[in-house]
PDB file of N, CA and C in Angstrom:
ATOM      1  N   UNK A   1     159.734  79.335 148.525  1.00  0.00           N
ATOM      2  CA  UNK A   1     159.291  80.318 147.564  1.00  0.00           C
ATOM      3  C   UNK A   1     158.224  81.197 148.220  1.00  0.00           C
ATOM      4  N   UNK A   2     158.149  82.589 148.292  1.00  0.00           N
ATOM      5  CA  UNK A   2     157.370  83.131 148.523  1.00  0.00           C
ATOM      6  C   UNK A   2     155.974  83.215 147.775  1.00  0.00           C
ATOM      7  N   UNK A   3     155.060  84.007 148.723  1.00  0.00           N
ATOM      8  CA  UNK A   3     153.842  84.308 148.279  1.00  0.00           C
ATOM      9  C   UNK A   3     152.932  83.100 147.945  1.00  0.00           C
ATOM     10  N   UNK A   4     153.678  81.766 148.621  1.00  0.00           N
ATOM     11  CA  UNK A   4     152.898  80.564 148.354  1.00  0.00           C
ATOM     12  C   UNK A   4     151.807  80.570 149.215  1.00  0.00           C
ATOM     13  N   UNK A   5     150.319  80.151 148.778  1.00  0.00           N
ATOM     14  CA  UNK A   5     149.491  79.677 150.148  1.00  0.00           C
ATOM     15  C   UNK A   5     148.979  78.135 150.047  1.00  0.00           C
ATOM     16  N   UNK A   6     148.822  77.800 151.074  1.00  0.00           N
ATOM     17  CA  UNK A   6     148.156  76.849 151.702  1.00  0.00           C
ATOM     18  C   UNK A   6     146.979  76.341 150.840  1.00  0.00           C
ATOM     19  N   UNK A   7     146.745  74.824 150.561  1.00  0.00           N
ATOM     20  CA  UNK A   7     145.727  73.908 150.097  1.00  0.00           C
ATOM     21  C   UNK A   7     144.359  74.630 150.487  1.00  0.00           C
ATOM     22  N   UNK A   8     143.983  74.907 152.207  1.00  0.00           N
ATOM     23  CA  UNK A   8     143.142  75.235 152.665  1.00  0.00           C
ATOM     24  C   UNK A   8     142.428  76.404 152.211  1.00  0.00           C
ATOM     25  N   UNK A   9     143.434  77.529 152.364  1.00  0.00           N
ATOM     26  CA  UNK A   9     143.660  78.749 151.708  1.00  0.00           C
ATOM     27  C   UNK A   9     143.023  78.989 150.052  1.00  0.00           C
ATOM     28  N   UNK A  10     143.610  78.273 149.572  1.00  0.00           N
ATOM     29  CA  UNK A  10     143.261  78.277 148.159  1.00  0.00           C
ATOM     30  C   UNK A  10     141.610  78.048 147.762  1.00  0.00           C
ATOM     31  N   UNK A  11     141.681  76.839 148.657  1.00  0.00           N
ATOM     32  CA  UNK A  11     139.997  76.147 148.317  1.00  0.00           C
ATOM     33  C   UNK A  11     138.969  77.517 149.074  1.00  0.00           C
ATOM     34  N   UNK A  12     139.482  78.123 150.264  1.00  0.00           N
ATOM     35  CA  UNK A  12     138.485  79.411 150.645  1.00  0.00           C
ATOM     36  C   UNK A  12     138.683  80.335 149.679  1.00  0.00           C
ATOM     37  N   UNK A  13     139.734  80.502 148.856  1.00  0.00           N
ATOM     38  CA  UNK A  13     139.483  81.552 147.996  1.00  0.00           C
ATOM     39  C   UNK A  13     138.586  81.182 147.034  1.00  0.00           C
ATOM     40  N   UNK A  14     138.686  79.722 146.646  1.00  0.00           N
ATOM     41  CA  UNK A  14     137.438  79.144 145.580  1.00  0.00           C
ATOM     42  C   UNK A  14     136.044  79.038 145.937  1.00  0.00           C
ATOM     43  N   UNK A  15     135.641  78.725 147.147  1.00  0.00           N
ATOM     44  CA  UNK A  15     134.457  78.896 147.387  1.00  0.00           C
ATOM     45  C   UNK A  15     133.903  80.759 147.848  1.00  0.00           C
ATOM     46  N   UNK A  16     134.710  81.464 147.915  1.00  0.00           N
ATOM     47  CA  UNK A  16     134.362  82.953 148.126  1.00  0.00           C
ATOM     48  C   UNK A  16     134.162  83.638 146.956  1.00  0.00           C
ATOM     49  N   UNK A  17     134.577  82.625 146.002  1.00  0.00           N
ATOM     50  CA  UNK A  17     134.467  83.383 144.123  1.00  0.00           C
ATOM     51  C   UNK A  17     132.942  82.596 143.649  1.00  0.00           C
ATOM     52  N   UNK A  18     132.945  80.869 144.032  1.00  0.00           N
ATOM     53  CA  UNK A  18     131.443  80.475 144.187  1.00  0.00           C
ATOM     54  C   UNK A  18     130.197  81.412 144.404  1.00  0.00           C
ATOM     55  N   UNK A  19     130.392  81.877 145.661  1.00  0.00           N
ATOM     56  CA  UNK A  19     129.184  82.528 146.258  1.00  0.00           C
ATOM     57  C   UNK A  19     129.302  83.494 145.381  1.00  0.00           C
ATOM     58  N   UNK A  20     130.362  84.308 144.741  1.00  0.00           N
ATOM     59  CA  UNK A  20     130.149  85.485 143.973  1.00  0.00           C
ATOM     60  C   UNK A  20     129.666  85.235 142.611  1.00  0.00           C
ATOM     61  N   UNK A  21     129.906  84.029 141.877  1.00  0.00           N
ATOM     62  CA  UNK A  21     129.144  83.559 140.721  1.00  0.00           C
ATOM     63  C   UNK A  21     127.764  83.232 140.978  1.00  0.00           C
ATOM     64  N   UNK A  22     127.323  82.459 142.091  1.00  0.00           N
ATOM     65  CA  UNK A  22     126.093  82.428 141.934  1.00  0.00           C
ATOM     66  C   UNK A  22     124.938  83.177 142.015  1.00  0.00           C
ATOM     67  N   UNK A  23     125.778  84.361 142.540  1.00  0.00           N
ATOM     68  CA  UNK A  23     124.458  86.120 142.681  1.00  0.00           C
ATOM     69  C   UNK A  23     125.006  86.240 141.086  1.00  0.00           C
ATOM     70  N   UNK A  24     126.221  86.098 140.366  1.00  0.00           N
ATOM     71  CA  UNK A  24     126.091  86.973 139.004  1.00  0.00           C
ATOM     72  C   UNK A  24     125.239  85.784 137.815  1.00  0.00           C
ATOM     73  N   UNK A  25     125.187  84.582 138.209  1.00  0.00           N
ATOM     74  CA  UNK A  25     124.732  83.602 137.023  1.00  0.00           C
ATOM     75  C   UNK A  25     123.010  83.972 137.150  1.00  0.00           C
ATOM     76  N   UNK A  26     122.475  84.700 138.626  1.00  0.00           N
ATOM     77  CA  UNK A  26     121.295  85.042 138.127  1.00  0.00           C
ATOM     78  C   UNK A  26     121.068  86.747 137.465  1.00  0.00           C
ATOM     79  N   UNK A  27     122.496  87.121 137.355  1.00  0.00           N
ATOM     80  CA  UNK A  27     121.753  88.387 135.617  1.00  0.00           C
ATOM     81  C   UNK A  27     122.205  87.964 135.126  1.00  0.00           C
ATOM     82  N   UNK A  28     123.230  86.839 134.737  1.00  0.00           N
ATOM     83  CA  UNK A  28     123.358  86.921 133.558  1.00  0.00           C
ATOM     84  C   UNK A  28     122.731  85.323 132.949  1.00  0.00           C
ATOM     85  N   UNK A  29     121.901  84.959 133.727  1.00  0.00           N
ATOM     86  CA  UNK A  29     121.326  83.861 133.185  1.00  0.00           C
ATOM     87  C   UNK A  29     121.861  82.301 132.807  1.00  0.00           C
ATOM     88  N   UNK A  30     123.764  82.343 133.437  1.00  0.00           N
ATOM     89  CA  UNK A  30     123.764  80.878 132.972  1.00  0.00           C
ATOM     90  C   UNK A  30     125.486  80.514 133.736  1.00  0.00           C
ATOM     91  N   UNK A  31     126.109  79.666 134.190  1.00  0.00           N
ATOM     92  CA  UNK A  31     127.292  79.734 134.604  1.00  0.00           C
ATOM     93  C   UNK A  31     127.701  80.167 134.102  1.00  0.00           C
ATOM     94  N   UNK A  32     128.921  80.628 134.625  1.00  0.00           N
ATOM     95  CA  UNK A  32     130.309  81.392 134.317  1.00  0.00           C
ATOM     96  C   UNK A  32     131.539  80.364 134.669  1.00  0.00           C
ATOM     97  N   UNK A  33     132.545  81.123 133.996  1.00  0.00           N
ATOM     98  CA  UNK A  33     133.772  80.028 134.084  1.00  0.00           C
ATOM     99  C   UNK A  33     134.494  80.180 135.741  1.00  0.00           C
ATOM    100  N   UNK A  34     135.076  79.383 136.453  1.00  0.00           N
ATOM    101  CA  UNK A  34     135.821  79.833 137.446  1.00  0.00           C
ATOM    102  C   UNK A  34     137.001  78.907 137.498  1.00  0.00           C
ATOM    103  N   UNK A  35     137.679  78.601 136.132  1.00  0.00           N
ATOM    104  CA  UNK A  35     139.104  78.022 136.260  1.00  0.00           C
ATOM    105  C   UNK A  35     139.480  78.498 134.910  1.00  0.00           C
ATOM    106  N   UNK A  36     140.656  78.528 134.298  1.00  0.00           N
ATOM    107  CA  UNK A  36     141.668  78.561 132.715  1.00  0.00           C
ATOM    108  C   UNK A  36     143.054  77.915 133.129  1.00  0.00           C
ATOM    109  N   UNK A  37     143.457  76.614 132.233  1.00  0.00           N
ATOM    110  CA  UNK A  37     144.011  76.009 132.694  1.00  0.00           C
ATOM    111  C   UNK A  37     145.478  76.480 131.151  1.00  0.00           C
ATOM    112  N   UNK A  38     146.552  76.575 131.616  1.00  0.00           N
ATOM    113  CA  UNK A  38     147.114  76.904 130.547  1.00  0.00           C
ATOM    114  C   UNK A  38     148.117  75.867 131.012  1.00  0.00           C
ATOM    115  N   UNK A  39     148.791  75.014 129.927  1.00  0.00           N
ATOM    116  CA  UNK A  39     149.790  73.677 129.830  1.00  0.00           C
ATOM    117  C   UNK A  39     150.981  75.190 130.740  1.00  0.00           C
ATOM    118  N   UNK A  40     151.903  73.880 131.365  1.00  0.00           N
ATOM    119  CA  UNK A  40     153.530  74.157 131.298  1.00  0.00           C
ATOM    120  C   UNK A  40     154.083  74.457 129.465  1.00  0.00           C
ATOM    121  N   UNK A  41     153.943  73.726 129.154  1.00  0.00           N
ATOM    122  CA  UNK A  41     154.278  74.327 127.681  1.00  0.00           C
ATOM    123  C   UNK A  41     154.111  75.572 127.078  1.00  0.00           C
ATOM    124  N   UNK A  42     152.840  76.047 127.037  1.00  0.00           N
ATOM    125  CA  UNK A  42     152.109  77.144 127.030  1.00  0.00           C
ATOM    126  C   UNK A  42     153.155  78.466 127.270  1.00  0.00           C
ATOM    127  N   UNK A  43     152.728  78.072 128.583  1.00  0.00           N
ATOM    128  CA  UNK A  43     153.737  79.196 129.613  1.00  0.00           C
ATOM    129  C   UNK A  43     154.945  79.489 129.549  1.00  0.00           C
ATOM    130  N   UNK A  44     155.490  78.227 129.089  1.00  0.00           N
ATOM    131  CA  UNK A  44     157.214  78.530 128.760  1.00  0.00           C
ATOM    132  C   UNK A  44     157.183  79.064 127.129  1.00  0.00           C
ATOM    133  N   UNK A  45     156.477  78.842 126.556  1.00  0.00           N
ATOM    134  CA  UNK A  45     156.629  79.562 125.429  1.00  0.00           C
ATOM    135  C   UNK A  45     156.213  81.247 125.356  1.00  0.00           C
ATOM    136  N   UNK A  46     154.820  80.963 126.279  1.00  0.00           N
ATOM    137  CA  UNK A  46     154.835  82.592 126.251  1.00  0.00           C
ATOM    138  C   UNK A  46     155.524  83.133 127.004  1.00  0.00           C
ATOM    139  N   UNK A  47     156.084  82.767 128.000  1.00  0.00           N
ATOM    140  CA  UNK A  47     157.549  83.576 128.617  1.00  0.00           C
ATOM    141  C   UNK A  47     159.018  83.838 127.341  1.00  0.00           C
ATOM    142  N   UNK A  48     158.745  82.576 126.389  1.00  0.00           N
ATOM    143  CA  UNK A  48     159.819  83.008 125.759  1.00  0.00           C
ATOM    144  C   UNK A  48     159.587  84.120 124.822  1.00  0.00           C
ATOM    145  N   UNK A  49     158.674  84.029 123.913  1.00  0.00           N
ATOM    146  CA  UNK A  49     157.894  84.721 123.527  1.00  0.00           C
ATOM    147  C   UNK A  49     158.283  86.398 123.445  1.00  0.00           C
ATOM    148  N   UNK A  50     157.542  86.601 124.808  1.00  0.00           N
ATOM    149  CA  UNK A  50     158.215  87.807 125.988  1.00  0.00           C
ATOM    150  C   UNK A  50     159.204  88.425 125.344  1.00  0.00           C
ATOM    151  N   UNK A  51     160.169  87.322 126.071  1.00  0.00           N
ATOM    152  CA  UNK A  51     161.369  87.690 126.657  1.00  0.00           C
ATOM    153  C   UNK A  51     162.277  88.254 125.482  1.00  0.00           C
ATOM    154  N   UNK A  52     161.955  87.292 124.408  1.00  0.00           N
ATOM    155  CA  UNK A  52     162.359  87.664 122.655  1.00  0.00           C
ATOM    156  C   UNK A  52     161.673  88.691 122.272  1.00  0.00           C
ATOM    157  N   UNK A  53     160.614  89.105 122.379  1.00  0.00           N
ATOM    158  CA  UNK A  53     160.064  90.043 121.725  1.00  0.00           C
ATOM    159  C   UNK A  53     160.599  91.602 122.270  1.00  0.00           C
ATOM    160  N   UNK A  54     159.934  91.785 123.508  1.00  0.00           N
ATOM    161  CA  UNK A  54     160.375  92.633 124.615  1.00  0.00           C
ATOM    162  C   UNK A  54     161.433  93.147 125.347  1.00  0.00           C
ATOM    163  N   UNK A  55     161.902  94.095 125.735  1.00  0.00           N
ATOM    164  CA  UNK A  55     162.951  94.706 126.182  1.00  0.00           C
ATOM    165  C   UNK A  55     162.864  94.847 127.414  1.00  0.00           C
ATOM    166  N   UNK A  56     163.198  94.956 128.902  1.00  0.00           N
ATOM    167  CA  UNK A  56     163.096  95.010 130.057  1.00  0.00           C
ATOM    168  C   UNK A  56     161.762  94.220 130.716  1.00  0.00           C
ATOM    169  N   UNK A  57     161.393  92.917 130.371  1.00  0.00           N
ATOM    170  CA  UNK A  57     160.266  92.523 130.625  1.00  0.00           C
ATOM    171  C   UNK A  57     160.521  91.936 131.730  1.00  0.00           C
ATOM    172  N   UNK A  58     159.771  92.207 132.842  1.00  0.00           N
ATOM    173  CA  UNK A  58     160.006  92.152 134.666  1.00  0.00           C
ATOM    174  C   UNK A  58     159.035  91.442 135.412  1.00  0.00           C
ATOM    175  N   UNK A  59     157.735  91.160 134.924  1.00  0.00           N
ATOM    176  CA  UNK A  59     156.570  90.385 134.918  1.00  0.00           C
ATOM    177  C   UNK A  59     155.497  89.804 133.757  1.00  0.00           C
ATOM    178  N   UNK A  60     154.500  89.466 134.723  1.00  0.00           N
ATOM    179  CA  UNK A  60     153.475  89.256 134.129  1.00  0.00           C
ATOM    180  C   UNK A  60     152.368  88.906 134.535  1.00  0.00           C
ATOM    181  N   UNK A  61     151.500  89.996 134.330  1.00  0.00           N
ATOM    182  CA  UNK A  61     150.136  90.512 134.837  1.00  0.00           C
ATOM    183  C   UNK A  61     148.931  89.376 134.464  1.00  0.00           C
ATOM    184  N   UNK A  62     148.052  89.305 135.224  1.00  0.00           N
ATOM    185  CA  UNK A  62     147.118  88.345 134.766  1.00  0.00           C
ATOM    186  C   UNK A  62     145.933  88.986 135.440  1.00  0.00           C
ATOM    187  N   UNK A  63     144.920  89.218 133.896  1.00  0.00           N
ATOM    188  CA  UNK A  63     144.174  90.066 134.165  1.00  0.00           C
ATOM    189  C   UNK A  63     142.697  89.047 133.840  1.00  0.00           C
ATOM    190  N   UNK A  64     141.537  89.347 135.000  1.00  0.00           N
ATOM    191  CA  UNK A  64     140.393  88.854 134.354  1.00  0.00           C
ATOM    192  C   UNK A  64     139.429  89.866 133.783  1.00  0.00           C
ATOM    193  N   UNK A  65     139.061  89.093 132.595  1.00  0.00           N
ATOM    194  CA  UNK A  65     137.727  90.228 131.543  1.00  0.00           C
ATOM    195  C   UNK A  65     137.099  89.125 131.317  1.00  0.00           C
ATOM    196  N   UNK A  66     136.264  89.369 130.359  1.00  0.00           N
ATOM    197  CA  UNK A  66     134.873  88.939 130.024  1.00  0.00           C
ATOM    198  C   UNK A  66     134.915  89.004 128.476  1.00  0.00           C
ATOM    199  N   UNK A  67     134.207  88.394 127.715  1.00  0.00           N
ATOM    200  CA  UNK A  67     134.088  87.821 126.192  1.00  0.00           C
ATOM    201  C   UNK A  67     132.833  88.817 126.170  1.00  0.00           C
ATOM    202  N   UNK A  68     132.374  89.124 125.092  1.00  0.00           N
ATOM    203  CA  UNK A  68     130.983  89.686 124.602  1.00  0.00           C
ATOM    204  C   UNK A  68     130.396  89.116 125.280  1.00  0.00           C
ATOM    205  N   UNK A  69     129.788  87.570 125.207  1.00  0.00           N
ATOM    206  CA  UNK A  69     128.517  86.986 125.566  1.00  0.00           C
ATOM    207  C   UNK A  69     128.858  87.008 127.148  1.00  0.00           C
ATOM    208  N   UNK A  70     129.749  87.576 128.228  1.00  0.00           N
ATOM    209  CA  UNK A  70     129.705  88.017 129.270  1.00  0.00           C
ATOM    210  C   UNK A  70     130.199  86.973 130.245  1.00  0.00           C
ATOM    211  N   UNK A  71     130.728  86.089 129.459  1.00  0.00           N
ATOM    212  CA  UNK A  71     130.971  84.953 130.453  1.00  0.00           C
ATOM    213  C   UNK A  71     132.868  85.343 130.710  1.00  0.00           C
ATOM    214  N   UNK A  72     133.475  84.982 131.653  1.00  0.00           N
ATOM    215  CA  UNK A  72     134.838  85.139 132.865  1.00  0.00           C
ATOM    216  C   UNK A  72     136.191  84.377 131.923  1.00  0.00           C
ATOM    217  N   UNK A  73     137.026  85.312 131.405  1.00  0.00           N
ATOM    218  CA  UNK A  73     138.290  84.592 130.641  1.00  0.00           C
ATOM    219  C   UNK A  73     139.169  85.429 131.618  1.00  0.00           C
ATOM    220  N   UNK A  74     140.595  84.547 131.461  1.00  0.00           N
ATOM    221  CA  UNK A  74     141.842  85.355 132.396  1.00  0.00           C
ATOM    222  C   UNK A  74     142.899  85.503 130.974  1.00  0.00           C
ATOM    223  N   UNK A  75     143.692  86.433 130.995  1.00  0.00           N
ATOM    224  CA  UNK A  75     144.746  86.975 129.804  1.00  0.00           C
ATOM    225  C   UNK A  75     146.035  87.507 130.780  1.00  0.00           C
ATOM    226  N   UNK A  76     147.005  86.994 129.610  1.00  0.00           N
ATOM    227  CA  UNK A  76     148.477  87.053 130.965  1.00  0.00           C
ATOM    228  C   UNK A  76     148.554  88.395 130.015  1.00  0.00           C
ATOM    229  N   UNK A  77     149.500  89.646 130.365  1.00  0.00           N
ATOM    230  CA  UNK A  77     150.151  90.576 129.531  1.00  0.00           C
ATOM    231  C   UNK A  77     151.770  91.044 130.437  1.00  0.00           C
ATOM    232  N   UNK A  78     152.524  91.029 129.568  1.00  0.00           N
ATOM    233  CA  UNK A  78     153.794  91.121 130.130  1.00  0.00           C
ATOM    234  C   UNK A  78     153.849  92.563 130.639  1.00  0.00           C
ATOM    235  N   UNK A  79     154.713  92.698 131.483  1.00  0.00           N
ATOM    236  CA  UNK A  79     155.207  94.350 132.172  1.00  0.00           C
ATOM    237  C   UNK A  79     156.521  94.485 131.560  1.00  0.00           C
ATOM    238  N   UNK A  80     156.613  95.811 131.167  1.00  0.00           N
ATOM    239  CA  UNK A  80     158.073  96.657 131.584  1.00  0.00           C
ATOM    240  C   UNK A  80     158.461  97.272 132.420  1.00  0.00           C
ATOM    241  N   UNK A  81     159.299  97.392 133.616  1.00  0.00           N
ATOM    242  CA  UNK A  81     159.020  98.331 134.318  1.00  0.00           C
ATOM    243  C   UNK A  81     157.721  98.574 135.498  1.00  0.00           C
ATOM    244  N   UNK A  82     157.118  97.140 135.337  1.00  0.00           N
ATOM    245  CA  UNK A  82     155.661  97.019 136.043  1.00  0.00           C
ATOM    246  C   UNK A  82     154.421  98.110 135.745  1.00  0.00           C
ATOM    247  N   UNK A  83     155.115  97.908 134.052  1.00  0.00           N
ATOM    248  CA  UNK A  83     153.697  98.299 133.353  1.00  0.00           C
ATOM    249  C   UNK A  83     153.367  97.556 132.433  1.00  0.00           C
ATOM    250  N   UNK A  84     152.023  97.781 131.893  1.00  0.00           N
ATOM    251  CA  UNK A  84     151.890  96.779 130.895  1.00  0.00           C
ATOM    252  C   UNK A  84     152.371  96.899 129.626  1.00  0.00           C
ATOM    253  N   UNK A  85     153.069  96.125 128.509  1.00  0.00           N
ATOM    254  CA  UNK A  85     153.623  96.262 127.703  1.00  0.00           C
ATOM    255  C   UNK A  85     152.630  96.096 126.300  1.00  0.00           C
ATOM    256  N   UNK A  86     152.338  97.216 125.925  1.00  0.00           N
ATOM    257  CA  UNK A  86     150.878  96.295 125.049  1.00  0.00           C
ATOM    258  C   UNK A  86     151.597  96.740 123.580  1.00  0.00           C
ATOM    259  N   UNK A  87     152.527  96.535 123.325  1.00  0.00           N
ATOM    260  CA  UNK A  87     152.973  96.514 122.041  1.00  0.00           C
ATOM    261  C   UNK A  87     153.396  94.898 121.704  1.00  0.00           C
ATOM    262  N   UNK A  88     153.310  94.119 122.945  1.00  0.00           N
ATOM    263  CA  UNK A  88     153.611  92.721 122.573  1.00  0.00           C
ATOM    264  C   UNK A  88     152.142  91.838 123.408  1.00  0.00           C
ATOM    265  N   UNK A  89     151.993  91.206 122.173  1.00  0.00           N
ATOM    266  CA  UNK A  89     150.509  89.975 122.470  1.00  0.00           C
ATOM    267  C   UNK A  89     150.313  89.216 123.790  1.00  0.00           C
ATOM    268  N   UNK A  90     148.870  89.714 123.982  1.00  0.00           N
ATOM    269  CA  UNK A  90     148.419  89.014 125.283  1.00  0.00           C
ATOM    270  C   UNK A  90     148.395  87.343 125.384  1.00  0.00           C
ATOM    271  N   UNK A  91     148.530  86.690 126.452  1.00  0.00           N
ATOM    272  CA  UNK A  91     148.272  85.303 126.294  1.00  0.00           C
ATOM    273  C   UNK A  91     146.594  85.193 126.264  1.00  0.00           C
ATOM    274  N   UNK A  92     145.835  84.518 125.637  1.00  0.00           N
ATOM    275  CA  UNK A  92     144.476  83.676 126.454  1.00  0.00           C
ATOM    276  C   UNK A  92     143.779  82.437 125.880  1.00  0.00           C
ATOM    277  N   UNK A  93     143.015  82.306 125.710  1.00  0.00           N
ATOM    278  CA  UNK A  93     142.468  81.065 125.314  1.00  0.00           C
ATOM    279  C   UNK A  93     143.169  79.850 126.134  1.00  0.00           C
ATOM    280  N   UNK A  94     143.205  79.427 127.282  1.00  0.00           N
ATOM    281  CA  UNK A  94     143.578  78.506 127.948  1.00  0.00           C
ATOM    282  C   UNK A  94     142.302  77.885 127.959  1.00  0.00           C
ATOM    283  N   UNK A  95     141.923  76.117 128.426  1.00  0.00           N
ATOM    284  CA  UNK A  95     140.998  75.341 128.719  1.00  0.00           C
ATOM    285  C   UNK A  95     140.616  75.813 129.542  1.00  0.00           C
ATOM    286  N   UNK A  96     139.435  76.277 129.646  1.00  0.00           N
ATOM    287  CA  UNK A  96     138.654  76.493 131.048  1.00  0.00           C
ATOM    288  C   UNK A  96     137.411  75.157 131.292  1.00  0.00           C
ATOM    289  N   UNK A  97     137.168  74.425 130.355  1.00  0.00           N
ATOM    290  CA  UNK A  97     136.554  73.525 130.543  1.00  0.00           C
ATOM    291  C   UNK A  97     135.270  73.406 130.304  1.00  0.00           C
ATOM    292  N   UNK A  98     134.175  73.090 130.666  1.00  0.00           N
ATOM    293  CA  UNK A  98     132.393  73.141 130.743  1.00  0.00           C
ATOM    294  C   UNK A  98     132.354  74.147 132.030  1.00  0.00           C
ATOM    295  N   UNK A  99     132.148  75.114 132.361  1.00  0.00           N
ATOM    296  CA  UNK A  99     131.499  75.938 133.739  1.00  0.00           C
ATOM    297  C   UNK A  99     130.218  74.810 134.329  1.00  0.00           C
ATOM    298  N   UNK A 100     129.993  74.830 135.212  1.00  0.00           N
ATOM    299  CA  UNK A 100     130.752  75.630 136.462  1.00  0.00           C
ATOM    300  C   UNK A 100     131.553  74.634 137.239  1.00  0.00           C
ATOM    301  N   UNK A 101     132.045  73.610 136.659  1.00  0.00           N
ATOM    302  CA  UNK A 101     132.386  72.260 137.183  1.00  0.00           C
ATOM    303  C   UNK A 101     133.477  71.899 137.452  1.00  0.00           C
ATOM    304  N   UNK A 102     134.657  73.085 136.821  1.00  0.00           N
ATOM    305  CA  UNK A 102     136.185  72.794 137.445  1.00  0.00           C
ATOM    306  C   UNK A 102     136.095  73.810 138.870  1.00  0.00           C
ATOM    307  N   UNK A 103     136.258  72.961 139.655  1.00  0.00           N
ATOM    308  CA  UNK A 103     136.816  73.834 141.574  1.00  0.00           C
ATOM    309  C   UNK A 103     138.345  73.074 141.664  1.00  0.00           C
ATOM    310  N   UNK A 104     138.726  74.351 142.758  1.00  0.00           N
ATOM    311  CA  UNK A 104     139.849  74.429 143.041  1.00  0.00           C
ATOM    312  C   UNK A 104     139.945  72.803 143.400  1.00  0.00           C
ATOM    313  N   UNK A 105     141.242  71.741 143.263  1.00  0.00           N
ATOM    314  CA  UNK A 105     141.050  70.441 144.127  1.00  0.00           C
ATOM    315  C   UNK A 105     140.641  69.630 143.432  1.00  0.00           C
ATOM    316  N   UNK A 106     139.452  69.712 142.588  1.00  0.00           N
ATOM    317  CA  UNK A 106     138.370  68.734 142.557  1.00  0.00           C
ATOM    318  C   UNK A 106     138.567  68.141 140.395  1.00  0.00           C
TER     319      UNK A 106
END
C-alpha cells in the first residue's frame, strides 16, 4: 500500500509536533491535545455515511482546528472532486484522551 511510513518515521513526526506544543502550551497556558483516536467502527460508518449521502465522493480530508478554549481537535470532511463537500457533516469528537500523554507508540 502506498504512502505508508515507517515506525521510526512516524515517532519523528511525533516528537517534531512535541517540540511545537511545548513553545504553544506556554501562550496558551496549559497542554494541548496531540492524538484523536476514532474506533474502526466509527470510520466505517462515516465512510458509509458519505458514500449514502453524497454523490461523487473521492476522499477524505482531515483537517486540524481548534475548539474556542484553543486547545487541538482533528475533523474528517469528505471531497467531491477533491473538494470539500460541506453540504454533508463533518466527522469529530474522536477520544483524544487527557493531553499531553497519548504519543505516537506509547
Amino acid at each position: 500500500m502506498a504512502n505508508q511510513i515507517t515506525s521510526a518515521e512516524a515517532a519523528q513526526l511525533c516528537d517534531n509536533y512535541d517540540a511545537r506544543c511545548t513553545k504553544y502550551k506556554n501562550l496558551i497556558s496549559k497542554d494541548d491535545n496531540r492524538s484523536c483516536l476514532f474506533t474502526i467502527k466509527e470510520l466505517k460508518d462515516y465512510i458509509d455515511y458519505v458514500e449514502k449521502t453524497g454523490k461523487n465522493i473521492d476522499g477524505i480530508r482531515i483537517y486540524i482546528g481548534a475548539y474556542s478554549n484553543n486547545l487541538t481537535t482533528v475533523f474528517l470532511a469528505p471531497t467531491s472532486n477533491g473538494v470539500d463537500n460541506t453540504k454533508i457533516n463533518s466527522l469529530n469528537f474522536g477520544n483524544g484522551g487527557r493531553p499531553p500523554k497519548k504519543k505516537y507508540g506509547k
